[in-house]
N, C-alpha and C. Protein backbone atom coordinates (compact mmCIF):
# COMPACT_ATOMS: atom_id res chain seq x y z
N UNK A 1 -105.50 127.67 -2.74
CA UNK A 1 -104.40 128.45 -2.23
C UNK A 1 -103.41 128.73 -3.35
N UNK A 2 -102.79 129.87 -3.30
CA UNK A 2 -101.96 129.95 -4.59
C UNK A 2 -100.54 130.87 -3.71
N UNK A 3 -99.71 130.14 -4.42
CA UNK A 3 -98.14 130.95 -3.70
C UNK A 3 -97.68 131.53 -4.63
N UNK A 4 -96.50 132.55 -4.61
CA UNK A 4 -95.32 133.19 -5.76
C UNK A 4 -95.44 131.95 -6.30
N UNK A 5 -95.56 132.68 -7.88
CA UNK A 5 -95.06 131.76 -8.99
C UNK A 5 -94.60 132.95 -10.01
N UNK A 6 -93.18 133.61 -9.65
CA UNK A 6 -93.32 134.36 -10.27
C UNK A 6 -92.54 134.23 -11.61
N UNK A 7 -92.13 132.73 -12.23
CA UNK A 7 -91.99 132.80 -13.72
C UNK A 7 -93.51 132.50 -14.27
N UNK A 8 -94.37 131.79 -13.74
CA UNK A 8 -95.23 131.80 -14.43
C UNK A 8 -96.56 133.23 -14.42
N UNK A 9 -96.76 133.81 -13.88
CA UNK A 9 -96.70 135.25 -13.76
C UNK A 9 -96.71 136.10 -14.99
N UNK A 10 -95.14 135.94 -14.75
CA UNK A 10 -94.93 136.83 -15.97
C UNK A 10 -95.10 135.87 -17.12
N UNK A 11 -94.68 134.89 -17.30
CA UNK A 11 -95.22 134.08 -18.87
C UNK A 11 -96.42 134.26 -19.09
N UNK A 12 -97.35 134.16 -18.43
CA UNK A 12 -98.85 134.21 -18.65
C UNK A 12 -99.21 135.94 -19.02
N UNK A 13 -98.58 137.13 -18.47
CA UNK A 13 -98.87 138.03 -18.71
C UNK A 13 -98.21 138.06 -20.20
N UNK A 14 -97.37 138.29 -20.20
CA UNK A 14 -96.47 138.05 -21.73
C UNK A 14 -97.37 137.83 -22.71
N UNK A 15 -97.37 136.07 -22.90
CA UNK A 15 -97.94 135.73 -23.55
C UNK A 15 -99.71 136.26 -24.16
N UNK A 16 -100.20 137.14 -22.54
CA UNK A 16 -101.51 137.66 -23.11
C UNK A 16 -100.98 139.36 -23.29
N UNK A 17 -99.83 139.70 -23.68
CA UNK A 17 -99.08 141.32 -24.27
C UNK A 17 -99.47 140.99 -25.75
N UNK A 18 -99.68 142.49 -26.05
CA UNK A 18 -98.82 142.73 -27.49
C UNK A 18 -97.92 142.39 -27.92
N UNK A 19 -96.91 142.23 -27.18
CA UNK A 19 -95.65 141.38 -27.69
C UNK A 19 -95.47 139.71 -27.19
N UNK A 20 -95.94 139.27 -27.04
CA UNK A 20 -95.84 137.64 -26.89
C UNK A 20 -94.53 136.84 -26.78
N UNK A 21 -94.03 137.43 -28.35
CA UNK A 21 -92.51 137.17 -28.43
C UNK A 21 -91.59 137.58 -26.92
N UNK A 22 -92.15 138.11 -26.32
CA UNK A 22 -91.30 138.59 -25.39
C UNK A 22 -90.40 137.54 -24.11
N UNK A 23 -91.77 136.63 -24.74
CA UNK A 23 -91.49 135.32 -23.65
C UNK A 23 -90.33 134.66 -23.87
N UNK A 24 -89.73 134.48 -25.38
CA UNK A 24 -88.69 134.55 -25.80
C UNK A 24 -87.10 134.33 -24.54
N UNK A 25 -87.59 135.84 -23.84
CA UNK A 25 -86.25 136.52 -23.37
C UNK A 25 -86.54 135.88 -21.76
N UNK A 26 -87.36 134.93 -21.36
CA UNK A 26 -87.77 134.17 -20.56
C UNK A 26 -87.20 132.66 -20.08
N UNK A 27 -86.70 132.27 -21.18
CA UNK A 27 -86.50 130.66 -21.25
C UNK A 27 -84.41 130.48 -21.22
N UNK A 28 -84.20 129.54 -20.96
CA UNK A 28 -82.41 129.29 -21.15
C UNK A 28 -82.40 128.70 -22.33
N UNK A 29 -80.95 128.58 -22.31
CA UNK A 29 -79.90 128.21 -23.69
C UNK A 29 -80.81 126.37 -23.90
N UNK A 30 -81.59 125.97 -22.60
CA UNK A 30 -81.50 124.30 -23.03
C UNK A 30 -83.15 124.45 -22.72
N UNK A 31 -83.63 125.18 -22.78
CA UNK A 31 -84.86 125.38 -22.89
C UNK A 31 -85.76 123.90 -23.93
N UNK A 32 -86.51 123.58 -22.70
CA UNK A 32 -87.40 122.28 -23.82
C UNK A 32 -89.04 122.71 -23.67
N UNK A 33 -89.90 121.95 -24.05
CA UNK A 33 -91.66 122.47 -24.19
C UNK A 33 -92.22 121.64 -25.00
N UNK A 34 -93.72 121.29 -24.22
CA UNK A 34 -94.23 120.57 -24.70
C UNK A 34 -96.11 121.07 -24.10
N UNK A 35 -96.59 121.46 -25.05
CA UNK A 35 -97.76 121.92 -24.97
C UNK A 35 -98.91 121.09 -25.90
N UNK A 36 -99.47 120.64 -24.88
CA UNK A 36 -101.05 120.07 -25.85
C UNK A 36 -101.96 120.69 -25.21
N UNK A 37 -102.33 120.89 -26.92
CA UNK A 37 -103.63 121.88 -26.61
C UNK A 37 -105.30 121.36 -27.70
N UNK A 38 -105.59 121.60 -26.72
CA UNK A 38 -107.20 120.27 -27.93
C UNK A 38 -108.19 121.50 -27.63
N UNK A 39 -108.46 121.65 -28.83
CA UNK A 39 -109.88 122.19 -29.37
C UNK A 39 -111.05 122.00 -29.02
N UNK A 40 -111.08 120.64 -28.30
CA UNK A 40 -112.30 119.98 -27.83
C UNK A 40 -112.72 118.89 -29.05
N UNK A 41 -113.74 117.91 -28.68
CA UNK A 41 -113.84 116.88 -29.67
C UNK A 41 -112.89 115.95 -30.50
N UNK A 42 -111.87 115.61 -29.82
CA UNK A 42 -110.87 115.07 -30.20
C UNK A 42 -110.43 115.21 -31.35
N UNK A 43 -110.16 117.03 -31.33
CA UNK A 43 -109.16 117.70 -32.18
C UNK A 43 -107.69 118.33 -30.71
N UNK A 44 -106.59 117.58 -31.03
CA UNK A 44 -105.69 118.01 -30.52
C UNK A 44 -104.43 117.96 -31.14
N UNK A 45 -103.34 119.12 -30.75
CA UNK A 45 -101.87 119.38 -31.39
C UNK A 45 -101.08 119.30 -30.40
N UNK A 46 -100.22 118.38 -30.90
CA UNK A 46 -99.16 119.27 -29.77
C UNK A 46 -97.91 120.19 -30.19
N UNK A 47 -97.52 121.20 -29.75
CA UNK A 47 -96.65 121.75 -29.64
C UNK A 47 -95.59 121.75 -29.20
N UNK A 48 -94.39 121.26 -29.45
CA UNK A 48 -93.01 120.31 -28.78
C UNK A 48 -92.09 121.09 -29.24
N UNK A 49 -90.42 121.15 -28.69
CA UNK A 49 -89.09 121.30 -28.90
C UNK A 49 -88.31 122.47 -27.98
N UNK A 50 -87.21 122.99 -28.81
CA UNK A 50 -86.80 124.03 -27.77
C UNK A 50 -87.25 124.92 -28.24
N UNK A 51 -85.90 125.98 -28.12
CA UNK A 51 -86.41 127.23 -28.45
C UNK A 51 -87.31 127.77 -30.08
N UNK A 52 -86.96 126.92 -31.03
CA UNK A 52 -87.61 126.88 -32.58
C UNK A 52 -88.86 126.35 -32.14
N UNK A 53 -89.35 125.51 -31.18
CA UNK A 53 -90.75 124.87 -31.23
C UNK A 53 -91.44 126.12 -30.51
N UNK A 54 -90.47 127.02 -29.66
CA UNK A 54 -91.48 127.71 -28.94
C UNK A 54 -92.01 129.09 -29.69
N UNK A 55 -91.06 128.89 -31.17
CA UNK A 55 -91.09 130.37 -31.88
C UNK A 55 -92.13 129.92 -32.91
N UNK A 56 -91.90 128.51 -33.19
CA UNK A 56 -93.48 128.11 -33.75
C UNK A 56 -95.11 127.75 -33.34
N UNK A 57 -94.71 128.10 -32.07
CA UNK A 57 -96.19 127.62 -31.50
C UNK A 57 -96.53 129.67 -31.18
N UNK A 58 -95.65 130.22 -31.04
CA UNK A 58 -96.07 131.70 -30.86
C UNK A 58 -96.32 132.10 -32.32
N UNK A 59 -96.32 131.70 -33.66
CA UNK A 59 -96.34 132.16 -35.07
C UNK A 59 -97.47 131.29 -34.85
N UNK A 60 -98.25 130.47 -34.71
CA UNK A 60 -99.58 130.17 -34.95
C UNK A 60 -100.68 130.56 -33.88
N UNK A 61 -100.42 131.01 -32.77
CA UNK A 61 -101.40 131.66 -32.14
C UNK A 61 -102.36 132.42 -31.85
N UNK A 62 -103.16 132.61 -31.66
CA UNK A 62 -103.97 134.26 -31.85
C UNK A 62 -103.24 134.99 -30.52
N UNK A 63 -103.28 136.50 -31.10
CA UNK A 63 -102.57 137.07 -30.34
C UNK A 63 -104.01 138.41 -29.85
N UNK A 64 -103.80 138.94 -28.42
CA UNK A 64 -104.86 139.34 -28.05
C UNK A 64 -105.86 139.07 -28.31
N UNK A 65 -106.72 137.43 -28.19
CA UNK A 65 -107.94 137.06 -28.54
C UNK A 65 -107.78 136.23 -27.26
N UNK A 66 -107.00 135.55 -26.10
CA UNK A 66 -107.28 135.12 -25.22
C UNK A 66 -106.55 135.79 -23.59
N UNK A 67 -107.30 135.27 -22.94
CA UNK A 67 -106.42 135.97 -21.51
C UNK A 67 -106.55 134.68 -20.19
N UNK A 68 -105.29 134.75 -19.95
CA UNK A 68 -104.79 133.28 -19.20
C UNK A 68 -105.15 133.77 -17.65
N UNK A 69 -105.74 132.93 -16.84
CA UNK A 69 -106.05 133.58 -15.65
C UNK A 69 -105.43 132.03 -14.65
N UNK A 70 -104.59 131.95 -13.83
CA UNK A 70 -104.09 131.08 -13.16
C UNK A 70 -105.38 131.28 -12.03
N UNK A 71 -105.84 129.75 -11.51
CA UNK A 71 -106.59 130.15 -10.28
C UNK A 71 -106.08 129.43 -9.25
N UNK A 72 -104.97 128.68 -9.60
CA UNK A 72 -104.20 128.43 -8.03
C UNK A 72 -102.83 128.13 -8.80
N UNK A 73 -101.96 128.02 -8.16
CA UNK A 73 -100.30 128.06 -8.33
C UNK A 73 -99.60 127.58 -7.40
N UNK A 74 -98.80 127.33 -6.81
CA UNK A 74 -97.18 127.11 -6.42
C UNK A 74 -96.26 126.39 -6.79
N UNK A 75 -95.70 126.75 -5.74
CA UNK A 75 -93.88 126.66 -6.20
C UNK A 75 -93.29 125.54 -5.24
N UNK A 76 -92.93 124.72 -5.55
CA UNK A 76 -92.41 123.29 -4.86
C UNK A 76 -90.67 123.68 -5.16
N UNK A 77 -89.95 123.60 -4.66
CA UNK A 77 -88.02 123.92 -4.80
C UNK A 77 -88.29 124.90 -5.93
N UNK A 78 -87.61 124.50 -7.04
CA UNK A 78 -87.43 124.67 -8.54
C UNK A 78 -88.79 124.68 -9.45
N UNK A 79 -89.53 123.96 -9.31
CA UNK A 79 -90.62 123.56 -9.87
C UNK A 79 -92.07 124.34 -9.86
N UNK A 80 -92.63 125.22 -10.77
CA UNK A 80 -93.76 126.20 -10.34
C UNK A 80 -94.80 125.48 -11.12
N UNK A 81 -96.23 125.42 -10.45
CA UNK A 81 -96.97 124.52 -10.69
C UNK A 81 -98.80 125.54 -11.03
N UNK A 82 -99.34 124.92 -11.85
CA UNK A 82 -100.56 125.95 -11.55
C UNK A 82 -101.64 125.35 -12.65
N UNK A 83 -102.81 125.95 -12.27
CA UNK A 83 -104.36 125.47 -12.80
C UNK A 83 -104.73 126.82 -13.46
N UNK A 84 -105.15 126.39 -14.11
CA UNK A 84 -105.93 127.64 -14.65
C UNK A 84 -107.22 127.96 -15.52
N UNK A 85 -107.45 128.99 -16.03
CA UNK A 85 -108.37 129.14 -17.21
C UNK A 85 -108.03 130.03 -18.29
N UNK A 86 -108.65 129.55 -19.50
CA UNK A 86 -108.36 130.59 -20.20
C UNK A 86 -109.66 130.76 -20.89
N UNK A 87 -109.99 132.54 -21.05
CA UNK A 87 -111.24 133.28 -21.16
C UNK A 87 -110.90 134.29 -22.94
N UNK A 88 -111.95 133.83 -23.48
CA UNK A 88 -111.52 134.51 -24.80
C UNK A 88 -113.34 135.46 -24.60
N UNK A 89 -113.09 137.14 -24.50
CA UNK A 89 -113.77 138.07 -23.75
C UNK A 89 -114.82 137.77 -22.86
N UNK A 90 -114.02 137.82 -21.98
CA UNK A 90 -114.39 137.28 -20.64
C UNK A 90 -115.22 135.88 -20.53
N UNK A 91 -115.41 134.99 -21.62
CA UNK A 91 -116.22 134.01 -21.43
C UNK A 91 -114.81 132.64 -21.18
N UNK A 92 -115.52 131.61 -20.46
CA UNK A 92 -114.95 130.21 -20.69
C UNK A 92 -114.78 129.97 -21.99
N UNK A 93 -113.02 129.45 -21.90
CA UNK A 93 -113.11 128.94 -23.41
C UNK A 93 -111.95 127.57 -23.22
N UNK A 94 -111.20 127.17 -21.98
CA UNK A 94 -110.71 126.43 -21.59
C UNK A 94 -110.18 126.16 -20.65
N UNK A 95 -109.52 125.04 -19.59
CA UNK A 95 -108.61 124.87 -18.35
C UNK A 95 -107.51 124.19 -18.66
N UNK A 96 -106.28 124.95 -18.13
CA UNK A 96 -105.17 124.68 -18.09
C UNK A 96 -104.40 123.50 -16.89
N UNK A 97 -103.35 122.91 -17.38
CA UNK A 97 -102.66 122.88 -16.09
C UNK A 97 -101.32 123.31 -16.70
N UNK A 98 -100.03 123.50 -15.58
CA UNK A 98 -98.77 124.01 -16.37
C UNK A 98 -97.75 123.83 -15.04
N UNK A 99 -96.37 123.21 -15.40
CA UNK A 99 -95.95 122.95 -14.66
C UNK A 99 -94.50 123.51 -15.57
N UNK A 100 -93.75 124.32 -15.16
CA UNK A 100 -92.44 124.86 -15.09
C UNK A 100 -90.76 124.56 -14.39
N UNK A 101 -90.24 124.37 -15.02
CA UNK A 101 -88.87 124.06 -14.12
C UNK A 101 -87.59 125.38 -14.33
N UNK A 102 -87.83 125.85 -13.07
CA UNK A 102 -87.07 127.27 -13.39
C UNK A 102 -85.68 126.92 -12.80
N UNK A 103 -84.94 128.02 -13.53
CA UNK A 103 -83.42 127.90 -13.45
C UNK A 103 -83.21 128.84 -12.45
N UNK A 104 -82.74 128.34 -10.83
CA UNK A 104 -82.34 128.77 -9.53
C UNK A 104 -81.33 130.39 -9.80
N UNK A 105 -80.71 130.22 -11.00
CA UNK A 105 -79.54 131.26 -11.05
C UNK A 105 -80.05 132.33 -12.05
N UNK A 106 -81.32 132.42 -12.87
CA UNK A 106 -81.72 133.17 -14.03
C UNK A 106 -83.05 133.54 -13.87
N UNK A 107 -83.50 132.29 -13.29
CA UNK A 107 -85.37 132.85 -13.12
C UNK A 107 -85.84 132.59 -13.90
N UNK A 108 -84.94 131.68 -15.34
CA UNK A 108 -86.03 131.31 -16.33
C UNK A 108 -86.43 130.45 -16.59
N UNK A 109 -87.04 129.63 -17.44
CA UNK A 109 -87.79 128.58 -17.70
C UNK A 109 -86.81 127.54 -18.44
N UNK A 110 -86.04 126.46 -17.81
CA UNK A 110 -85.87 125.42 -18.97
C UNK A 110 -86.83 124.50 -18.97
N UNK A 111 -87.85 124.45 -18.65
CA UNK A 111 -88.53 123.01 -19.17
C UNK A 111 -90.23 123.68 -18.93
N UNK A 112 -90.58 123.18 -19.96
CA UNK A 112 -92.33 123.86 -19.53
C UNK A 112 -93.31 122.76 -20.41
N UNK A 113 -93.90 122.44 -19.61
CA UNK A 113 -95.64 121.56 -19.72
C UNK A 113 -96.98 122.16 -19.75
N UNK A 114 -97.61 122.26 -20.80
CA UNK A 114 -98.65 122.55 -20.83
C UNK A 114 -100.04 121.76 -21.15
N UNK A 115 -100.70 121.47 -20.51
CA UNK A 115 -102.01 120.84 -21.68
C UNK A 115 -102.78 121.59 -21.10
N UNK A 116 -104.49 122.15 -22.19
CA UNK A 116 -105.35 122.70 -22.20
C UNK A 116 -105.98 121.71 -23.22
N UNK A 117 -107.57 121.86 -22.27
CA UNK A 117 -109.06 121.33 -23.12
C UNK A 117 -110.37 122.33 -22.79
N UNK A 118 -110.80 122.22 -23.47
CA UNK A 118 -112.22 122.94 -23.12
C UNK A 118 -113.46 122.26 -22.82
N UNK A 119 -112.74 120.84 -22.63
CA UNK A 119 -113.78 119.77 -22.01
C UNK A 119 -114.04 119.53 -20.76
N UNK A 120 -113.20 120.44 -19.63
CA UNK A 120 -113.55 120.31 -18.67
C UNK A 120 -113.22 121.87 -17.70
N UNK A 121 -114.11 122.11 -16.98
CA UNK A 121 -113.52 123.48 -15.97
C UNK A 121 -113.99 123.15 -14.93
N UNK A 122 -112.97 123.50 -13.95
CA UNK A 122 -113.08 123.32 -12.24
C UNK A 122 -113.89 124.43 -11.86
N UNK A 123 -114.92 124.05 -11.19
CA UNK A 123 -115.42 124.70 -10.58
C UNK A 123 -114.85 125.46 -9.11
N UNK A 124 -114.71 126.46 -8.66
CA UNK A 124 -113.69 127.08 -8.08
C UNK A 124 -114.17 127.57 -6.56
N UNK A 125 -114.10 126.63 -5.71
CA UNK A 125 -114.22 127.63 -4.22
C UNK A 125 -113.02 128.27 -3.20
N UNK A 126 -113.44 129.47 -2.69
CA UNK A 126 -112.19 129.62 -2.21
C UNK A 126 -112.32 129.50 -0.90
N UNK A 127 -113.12 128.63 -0.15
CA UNK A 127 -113.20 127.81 1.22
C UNK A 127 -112.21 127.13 1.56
């Protein structure tokens, strides 16, 4: 089942734009992040801080080489929650989880969690 999640939505579209940076104009003044992301084979980074960690994890990225597909989501109060995959042309190339804490008065993101592996994908029914 998947509900509005509509900061993560648009972050995920963003982030798979031409402009990426855009996500930027997404997050608040106290904006924090913490993204691990593993390669598989126990190669993993993480990606941490505020707004400078999030301008360095977008300067090492590939940009239009992956596309983020959420396959379930919601939204608990404040808190937007979601599973996902991510497909580099059209194939499996990893699963997400991502959990967001949006600001009630802006819509944007101060706090965001990410980890991705390519060691495991949910198999997906929609029963």
């Amino acid at each position: 089942m998947t509900t509005d999640t509509p900061l993560l939505d648009a972050w995920f579209a963003t982030m798979d734009s031409d402009e990426p940076e855009r996500v930027l104009t997404k997050i608040t003044d106290d904006f924090e992040m913490s993204v691990v992301f593993s390669k598989g084979g126990g190669q993993t980074a993480e990606f941490r801080g505020d707004r400078a960690g999030l301008v360095g994890y977008l300067e090492q990225r590939e940009k239009n080489a992956l596309v983020h597909h959420l396959v379930r989501a919601t939204a608990v109060g404040d808190v937007e929650l979601g599973l996902g995959t991510v497909t580099r042309d059209g194939r499996f190339e990893a699963s997400f989880n991502v959990t967001a804490l949006v600001d009630p008065a802006s819509g944007k993101c101060r706090r965001l969690l990410i980890c991705r592996t390519p060691e495991i994908a949910f198999p997906m029914s929609d029963q």
